[in-house]
Every structure is written in C-alpha cells, then in structure tokens.
N, C-alpha and C. Protein backbone atom coordinates (compact mmCIF):
# COMPACT_ATOMS: atom_id res chain seq x y z
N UNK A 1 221.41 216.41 82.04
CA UNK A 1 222.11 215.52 82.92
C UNK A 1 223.52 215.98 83.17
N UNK A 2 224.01 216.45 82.13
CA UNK A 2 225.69 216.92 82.22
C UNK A 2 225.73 217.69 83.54
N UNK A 3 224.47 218.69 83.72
CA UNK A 3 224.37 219.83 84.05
C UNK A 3 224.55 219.28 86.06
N UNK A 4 223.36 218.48 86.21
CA UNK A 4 223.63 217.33 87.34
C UNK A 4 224.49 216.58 87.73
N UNK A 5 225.33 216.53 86.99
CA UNK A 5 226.79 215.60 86.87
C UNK A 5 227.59 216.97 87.78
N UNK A 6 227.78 218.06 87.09
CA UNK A 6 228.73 219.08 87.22
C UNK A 6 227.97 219.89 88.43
N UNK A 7 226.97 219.69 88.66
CA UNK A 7 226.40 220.14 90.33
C UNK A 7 227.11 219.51 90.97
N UNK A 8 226.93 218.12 91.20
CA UNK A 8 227.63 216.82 92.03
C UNK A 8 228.90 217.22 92.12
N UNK A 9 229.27 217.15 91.24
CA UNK A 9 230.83 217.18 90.84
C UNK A 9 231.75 218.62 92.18
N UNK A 10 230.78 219.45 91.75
CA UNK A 10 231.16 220.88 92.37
C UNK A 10 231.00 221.01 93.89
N UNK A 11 229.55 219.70 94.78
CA UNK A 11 229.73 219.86 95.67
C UNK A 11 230.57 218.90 96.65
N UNK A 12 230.96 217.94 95.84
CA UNK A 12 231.87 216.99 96.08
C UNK A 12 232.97 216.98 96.42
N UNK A 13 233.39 217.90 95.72
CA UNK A 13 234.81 218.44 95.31
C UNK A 13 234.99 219.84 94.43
N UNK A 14 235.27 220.59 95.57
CA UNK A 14 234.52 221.85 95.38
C UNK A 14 235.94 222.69 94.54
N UNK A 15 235.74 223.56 93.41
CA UNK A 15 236.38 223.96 92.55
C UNK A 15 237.67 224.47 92.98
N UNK A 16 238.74 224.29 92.49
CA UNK A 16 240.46 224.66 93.07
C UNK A 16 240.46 226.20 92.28
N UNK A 17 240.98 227.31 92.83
CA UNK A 17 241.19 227.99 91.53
C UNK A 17 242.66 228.44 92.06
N UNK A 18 243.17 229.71 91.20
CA UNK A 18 244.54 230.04 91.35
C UNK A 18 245.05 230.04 93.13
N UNK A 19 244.39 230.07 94.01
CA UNK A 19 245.26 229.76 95.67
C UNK A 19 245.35 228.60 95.77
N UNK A 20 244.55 227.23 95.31
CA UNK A 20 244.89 226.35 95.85
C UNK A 20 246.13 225.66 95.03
N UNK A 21 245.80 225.53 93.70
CA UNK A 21 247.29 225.62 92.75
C UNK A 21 248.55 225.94 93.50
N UNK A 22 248.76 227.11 94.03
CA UNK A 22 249.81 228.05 94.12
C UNK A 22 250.15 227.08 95.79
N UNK A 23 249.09 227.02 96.44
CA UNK A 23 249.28 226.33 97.69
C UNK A 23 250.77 224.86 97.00
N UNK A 24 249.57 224.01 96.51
CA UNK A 24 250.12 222.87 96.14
C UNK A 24 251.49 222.87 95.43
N UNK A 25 251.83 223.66 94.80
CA UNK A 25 252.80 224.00 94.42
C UNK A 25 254.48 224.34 95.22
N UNK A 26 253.89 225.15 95.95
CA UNK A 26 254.44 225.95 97.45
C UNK A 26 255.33 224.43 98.06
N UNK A 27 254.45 223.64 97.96
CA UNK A 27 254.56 223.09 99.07
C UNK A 27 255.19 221.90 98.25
N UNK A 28 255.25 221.12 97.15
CA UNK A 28 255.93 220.62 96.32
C UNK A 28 257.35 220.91 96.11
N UNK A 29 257.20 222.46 96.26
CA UNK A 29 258.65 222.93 95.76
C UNK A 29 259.70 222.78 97.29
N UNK A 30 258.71 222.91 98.75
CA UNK A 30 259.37 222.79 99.81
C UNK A 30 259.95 221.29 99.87
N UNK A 31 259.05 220.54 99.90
CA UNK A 31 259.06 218.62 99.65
C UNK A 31 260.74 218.38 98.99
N UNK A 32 260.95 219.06 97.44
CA UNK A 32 261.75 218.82 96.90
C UNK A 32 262.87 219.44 97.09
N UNK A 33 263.40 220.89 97.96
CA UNK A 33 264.46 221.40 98.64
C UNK A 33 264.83 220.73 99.81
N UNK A 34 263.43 220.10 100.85
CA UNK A 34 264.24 219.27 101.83
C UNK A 34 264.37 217.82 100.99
N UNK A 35 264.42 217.16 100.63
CA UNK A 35 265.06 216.00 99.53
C UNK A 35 266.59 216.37 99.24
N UNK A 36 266.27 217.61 98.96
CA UNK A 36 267.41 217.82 97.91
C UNK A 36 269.02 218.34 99.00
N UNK A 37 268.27 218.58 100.20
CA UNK A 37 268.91 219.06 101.02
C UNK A 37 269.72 217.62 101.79
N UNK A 38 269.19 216.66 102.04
CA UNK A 38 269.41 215.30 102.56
C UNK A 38 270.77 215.00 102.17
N UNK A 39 271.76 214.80 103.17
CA UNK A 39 273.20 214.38 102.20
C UNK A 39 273.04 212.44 102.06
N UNK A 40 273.02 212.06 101.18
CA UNK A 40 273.04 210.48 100.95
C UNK A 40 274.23 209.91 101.02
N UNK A 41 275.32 210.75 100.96
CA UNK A 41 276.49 210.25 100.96
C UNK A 41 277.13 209.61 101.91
N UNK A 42 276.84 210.36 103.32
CA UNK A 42 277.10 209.77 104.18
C UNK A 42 276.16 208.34 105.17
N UNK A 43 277.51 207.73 105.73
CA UNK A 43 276.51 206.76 106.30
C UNK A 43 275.55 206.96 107.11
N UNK A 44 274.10 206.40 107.38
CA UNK A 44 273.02 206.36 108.01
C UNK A 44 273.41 205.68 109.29
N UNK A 45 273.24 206.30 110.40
CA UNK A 45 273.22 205.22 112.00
C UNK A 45 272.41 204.26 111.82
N UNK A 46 273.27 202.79 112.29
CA UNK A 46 272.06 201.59 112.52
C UNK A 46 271.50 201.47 113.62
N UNK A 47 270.38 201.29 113.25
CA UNK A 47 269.56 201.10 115.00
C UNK A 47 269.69 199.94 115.67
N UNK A 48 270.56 199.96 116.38
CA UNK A 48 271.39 199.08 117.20
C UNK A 48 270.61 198.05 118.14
N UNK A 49 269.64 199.28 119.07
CA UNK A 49 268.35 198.35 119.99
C UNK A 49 267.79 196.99 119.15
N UNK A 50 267.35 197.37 117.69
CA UNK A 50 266.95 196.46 116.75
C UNK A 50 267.89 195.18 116.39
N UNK A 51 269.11 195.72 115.94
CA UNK A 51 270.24 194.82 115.54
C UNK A 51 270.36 193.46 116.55
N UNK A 52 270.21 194.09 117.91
CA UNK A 52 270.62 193.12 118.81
C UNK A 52 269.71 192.75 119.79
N UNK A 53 268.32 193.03 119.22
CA UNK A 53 266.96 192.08 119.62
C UNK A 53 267.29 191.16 118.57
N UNK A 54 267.62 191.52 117.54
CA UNK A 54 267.46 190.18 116.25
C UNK A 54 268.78 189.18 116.34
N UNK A 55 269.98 189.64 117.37
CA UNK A 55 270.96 188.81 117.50
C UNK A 55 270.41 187.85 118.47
N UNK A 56 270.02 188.86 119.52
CA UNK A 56 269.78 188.02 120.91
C UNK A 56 268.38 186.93 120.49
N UNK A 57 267.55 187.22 119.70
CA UNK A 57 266.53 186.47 119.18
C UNK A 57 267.12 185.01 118.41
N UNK A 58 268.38 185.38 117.52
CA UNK A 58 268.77 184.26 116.68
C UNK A 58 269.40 183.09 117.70
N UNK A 59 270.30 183.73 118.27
CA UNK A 59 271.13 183.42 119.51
C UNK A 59 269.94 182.03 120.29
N UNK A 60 269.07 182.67 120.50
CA UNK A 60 267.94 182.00 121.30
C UNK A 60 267.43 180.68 120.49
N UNK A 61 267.18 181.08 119.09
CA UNK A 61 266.56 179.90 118.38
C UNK A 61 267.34 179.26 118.02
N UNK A 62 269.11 179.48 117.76
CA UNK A 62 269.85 178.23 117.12
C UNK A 62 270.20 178.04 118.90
N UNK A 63 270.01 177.84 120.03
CA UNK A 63 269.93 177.01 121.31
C UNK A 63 268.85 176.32 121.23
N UNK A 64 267.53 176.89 121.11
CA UNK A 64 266.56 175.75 120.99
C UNK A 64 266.33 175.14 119.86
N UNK A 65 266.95 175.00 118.91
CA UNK A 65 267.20 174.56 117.39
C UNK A 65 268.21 173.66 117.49
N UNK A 66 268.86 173.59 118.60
CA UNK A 66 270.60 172.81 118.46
C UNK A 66 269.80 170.98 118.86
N UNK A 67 270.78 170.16 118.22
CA UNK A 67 271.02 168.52 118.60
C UNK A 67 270.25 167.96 120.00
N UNK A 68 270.67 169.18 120.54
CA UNK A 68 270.89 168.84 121.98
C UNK A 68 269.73 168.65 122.71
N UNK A 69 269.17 169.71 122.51
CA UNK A 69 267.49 170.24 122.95
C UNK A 69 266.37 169.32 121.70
N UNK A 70 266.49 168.91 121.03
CA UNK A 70 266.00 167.88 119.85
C UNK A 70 264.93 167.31 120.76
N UNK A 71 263.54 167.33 120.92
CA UNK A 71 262.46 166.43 121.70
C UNK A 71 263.04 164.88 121.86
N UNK A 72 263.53 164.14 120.74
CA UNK A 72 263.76 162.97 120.66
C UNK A 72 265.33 162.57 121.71
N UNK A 73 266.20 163.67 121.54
CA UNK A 73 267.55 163.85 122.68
C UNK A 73 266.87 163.57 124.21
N UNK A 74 265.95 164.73 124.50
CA UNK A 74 265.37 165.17 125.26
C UNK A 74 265.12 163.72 126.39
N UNK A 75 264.06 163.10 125.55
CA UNK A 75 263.38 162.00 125.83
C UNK A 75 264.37 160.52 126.19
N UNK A 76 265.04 160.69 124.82
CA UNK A 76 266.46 160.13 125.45
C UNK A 76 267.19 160.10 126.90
N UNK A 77 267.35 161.47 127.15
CA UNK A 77 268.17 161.46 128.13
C UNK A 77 267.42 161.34 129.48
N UNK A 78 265.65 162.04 129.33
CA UNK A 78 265.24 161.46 130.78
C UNK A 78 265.30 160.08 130.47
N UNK A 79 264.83 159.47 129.78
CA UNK A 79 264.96 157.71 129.69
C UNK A 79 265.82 157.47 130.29
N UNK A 80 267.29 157.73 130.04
CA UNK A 80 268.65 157.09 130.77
C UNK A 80 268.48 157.39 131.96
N UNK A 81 268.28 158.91 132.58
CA UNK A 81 268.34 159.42 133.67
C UNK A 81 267.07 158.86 134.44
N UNK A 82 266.12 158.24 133.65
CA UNK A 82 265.43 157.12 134.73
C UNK A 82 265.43 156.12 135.10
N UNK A 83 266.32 155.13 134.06
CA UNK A 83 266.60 153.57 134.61
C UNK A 83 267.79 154.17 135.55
N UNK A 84 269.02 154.99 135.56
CA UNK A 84 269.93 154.98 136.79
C UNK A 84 269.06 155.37 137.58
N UNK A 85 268.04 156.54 137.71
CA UNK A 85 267.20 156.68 139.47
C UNK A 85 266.67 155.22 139.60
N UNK A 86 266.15 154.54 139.05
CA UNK A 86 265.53 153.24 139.26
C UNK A 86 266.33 151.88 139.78
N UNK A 87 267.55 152.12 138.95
CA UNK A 87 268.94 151.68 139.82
C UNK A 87 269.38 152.05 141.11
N UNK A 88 269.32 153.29 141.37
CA UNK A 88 270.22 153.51 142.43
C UNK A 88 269.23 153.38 143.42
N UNK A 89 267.39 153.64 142.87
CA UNK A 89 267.10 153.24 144.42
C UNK A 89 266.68 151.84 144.75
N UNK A 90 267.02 151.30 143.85
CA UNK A 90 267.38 149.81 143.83
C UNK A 90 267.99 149.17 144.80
N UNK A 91 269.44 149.82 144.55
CA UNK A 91 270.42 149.52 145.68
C UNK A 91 270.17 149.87 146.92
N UNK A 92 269.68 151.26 147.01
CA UNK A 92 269.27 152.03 147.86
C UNK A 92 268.44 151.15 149.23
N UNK A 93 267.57 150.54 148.16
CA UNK A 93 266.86 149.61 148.94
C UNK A 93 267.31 148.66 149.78
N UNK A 94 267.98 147.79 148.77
CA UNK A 94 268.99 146.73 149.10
C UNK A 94 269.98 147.24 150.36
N UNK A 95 270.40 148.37 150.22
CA UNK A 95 271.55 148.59 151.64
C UNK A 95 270.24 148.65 152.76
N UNK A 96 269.24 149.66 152.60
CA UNK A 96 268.27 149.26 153.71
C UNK A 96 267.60 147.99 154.33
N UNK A 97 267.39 147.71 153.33
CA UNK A 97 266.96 145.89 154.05
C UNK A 97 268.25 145.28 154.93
N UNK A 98 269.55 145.44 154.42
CA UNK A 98 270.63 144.95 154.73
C UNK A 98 270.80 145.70 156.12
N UNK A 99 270.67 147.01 156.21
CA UNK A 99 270.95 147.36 157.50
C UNK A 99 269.86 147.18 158.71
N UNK A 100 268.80 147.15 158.11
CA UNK A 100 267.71 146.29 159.18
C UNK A 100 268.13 145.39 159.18
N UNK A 101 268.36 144.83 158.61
CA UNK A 101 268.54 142.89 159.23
C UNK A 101 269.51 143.23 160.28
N UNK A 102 270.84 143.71 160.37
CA UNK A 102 271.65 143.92 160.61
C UNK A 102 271.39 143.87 161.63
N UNK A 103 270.26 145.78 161.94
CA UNK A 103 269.75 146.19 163.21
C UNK A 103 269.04 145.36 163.87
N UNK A 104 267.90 144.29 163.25
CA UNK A 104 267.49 143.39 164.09
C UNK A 104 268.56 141.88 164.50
N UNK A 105 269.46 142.06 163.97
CA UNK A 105 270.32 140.86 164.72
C UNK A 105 271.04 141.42 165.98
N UNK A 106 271.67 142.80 165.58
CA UNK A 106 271.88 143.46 166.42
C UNK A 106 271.64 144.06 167.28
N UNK A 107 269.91 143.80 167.82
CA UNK A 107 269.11 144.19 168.63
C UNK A 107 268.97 142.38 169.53
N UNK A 108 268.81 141.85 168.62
CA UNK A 108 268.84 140.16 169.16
C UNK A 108 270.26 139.59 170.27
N UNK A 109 271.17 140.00 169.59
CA UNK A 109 272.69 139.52 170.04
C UNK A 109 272.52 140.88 171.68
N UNK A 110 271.94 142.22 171.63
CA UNK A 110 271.85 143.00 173.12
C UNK A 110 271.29 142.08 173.88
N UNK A 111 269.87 141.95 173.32
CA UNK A 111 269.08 141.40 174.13
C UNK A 111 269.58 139.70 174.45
N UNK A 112 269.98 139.10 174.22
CA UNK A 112 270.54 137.88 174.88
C UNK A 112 272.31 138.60 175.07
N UNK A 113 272.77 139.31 175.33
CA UNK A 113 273.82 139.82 176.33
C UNK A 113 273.37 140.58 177.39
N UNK A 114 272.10 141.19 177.07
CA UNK A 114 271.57 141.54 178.67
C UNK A 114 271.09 140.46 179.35
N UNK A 115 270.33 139.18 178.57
CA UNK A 115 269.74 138.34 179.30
C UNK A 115 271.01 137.66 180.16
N UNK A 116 272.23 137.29 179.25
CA UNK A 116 272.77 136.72 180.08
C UNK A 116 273.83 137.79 180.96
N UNK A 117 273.57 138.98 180.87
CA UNK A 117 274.02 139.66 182.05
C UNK A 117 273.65 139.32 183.21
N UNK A 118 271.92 139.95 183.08
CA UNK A 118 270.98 139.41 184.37
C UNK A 118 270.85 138.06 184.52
N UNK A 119 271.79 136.90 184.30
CA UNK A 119 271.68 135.84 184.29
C UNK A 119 273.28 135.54 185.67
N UNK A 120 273.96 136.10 184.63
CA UNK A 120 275.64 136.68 185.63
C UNK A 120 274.81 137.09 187.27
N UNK A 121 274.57 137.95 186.64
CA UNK A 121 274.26 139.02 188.03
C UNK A 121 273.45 138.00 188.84
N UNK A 122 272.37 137.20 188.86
CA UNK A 122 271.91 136.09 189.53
C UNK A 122 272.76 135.48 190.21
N UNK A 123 273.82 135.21 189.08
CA UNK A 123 273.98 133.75 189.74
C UNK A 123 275.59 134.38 190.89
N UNK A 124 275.89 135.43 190.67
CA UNK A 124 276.91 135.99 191.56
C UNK A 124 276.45 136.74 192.54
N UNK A 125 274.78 136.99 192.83
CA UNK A 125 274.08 137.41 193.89
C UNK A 125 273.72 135.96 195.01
N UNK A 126 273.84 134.62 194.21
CA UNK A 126 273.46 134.04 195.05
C UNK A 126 274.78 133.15 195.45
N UNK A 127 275.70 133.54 194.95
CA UNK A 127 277.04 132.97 195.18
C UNK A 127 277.12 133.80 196.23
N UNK A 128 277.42 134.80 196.37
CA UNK A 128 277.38 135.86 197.35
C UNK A 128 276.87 135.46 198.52
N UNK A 129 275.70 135.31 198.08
CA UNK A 129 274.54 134.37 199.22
C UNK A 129 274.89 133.41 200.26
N UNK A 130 275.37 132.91 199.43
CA UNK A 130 275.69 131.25 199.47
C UNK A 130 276.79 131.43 200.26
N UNK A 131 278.03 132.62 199.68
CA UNK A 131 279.22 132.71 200.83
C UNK A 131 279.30 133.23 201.96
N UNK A 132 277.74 134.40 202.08
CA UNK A 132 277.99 134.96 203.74
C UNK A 132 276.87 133.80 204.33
N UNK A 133 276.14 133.15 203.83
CA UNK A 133 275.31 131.97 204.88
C UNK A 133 276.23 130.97 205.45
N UNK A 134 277.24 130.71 204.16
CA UNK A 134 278.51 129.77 204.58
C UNK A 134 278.95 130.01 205.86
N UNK A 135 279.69 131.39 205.41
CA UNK A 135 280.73 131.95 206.42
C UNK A 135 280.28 132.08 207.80
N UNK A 136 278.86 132.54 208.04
CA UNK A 136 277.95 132.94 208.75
C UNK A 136 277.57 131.21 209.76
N UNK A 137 277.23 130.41 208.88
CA UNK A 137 276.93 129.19 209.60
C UNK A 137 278.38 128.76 210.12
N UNK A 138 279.81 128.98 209.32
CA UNK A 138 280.79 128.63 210.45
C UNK A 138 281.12 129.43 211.44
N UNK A 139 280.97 130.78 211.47
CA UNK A 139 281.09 131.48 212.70
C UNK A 139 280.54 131.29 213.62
N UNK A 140 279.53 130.94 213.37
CA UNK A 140 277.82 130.41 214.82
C UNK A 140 278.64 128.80 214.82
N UNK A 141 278.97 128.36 214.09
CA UNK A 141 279.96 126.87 214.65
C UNK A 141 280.84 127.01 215.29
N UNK A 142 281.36 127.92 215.22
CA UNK A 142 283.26 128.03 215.94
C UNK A 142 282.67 128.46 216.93
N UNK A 143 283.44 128.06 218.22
CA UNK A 143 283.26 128.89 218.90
C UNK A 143 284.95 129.37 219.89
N UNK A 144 284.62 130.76 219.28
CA UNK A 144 286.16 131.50 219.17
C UNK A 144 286.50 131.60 220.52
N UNK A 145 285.91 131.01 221.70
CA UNK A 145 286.15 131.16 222.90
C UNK A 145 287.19 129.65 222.93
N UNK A 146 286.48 129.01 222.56
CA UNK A 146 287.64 127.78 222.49
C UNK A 146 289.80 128.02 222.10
N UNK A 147 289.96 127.61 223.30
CA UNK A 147 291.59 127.55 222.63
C UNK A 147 291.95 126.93 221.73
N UNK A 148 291.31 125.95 220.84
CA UNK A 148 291.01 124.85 220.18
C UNK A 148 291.37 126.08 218.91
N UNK A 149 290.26 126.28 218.69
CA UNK A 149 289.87 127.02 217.77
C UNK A 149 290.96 128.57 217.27
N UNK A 150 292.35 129.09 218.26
CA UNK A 150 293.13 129.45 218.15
C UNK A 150 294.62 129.35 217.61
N UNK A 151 294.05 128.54 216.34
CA UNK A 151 295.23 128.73 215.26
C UNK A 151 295.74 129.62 214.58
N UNK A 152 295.37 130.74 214.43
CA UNK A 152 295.86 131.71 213.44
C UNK A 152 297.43 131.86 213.56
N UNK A 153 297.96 132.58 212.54
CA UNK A 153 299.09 133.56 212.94
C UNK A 153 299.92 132.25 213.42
N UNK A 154 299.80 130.65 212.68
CA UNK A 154 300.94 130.22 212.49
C UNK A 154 300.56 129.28 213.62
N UNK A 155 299.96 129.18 214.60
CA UNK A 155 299.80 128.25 215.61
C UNK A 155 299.47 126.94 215.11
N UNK A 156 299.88 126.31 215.76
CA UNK A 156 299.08 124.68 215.55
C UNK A 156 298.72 124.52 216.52
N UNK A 157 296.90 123.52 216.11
CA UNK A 157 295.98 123.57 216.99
C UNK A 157 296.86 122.89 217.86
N UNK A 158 296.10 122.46 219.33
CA UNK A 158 296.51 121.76 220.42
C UNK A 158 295.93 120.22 220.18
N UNK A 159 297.07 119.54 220.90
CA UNK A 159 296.99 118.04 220.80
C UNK A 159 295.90 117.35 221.73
C-alpha cells in the first residue's frame, strides 16, 4: 500500500529536485531585495479621488441626517404649508365671490342706465316731435301775409 500511496503521491505532485529548489529560491531572494529596496520612511501619497468620495459621501449623509430633513420635520412642515394653501384659497375664494357680486350689480346698475338712456332718448325724440308739430301747426296758422301778424323786430301789432 505504501508503495500506492507514493505512486499517487508522485503523480499528483510530481517530484521537485535540485532546479525547482534553486528556482524557488531565486525568486525568494528577488521578493526580499525588492522589500528591502522599498524606502518606508518616506510619506506614501493619499489617494485623494477616494478621500473626497468619502468627504463628499459624509457631507451628503449628515444633510440627510440633519433636524431638518427628519420625516417627522418633513411632515410637519407640509402640514403647515397646507392649512396656509387652504387659507389663502379660502380667501381667494371669498375675493371671487365678492367680485362677482360686484360684477353682477355692476352689470345691473349698466343695464338700468342704458334702460333709462333709451328711456331719455324717447322721451326727447318725442319732445322734439311734439316741438316741430307745434311749431309746424302755428306756421300753417299764421298767416305771414297778414300785416297783423308783422310784429317782429320791435313792432307792435296794429290796433
């Protein structure tokens, strides 16, 4: 069985002899000259791109972390900011009704100043009327041939 063990063994992991040693070695001893070569003394550059994703990141969460932004603030403040919209179009309303009324009184008060325009205008069309039928029926009365009828310009009629 040993003998089966050390078959396995051999094709598994197939025997190192003096090159591969010498390899591993080689290359150990390179590993430990660049190490050794590394100055530690001096300072290392910070990676800056990094530094100030993690500022601009913090930056971000103590704003949405602050009093202010708080869900319960939040809720707060639309609350307030909805009873004043609810107020103002309250009023809002109120001046509108007020200025309709307004407009319909003020549509009422035209319309009975036109009525009694065209009411004017009637009654000074038939005054009108009334003064050339007048005038008209005393002219067809007079009759201007008469000396009688030649007072003007200061005369007194005849006796």
């Amino acid at each position: 069985m040993s003998q089966n063990r050390a078959a396995r063994f051999d094709s598994v992991f197939p025997a190192c002899d003096d090159d591969c040693a010498g390899l591993l070695i080689r290359d150990m001893d390179r590993l430990l000259r660049l190490i050794g070569s590394v100055n530690l003394t001096l300072p290392l550059p910070l990676p800056y791109k990094v530094l100030y994703r993690y500022e601009n990141m913090t930056e971000e969460l103590k704003h949405m972390l602050s009093p202010q932004r708080a869900p319960e603030r939040l809720l707060q403040l639309a609350d307030s900011n909805l009873g004043s919209l609810v107020t103002e179009m309250d009023e809002l309303l109120s001046r509108a009704t007020k200025v309709s009324a307004d407009g319909q009184q003020t549509a009422a008060d035209a319309e009975r100043s036109r009525k009694g325009a065209e009411d004017l205008e009637l009654y000074v069309r038939n005054t009108l009327l009334a003064a050339e039928g007048t005038n008209k029926y005393q002219t067809e009365e007079m009759d201007l041939t008469d000396p009688k009828n030649h007072y003007a310009y200061g005369e007194s009629p005849p006796r």
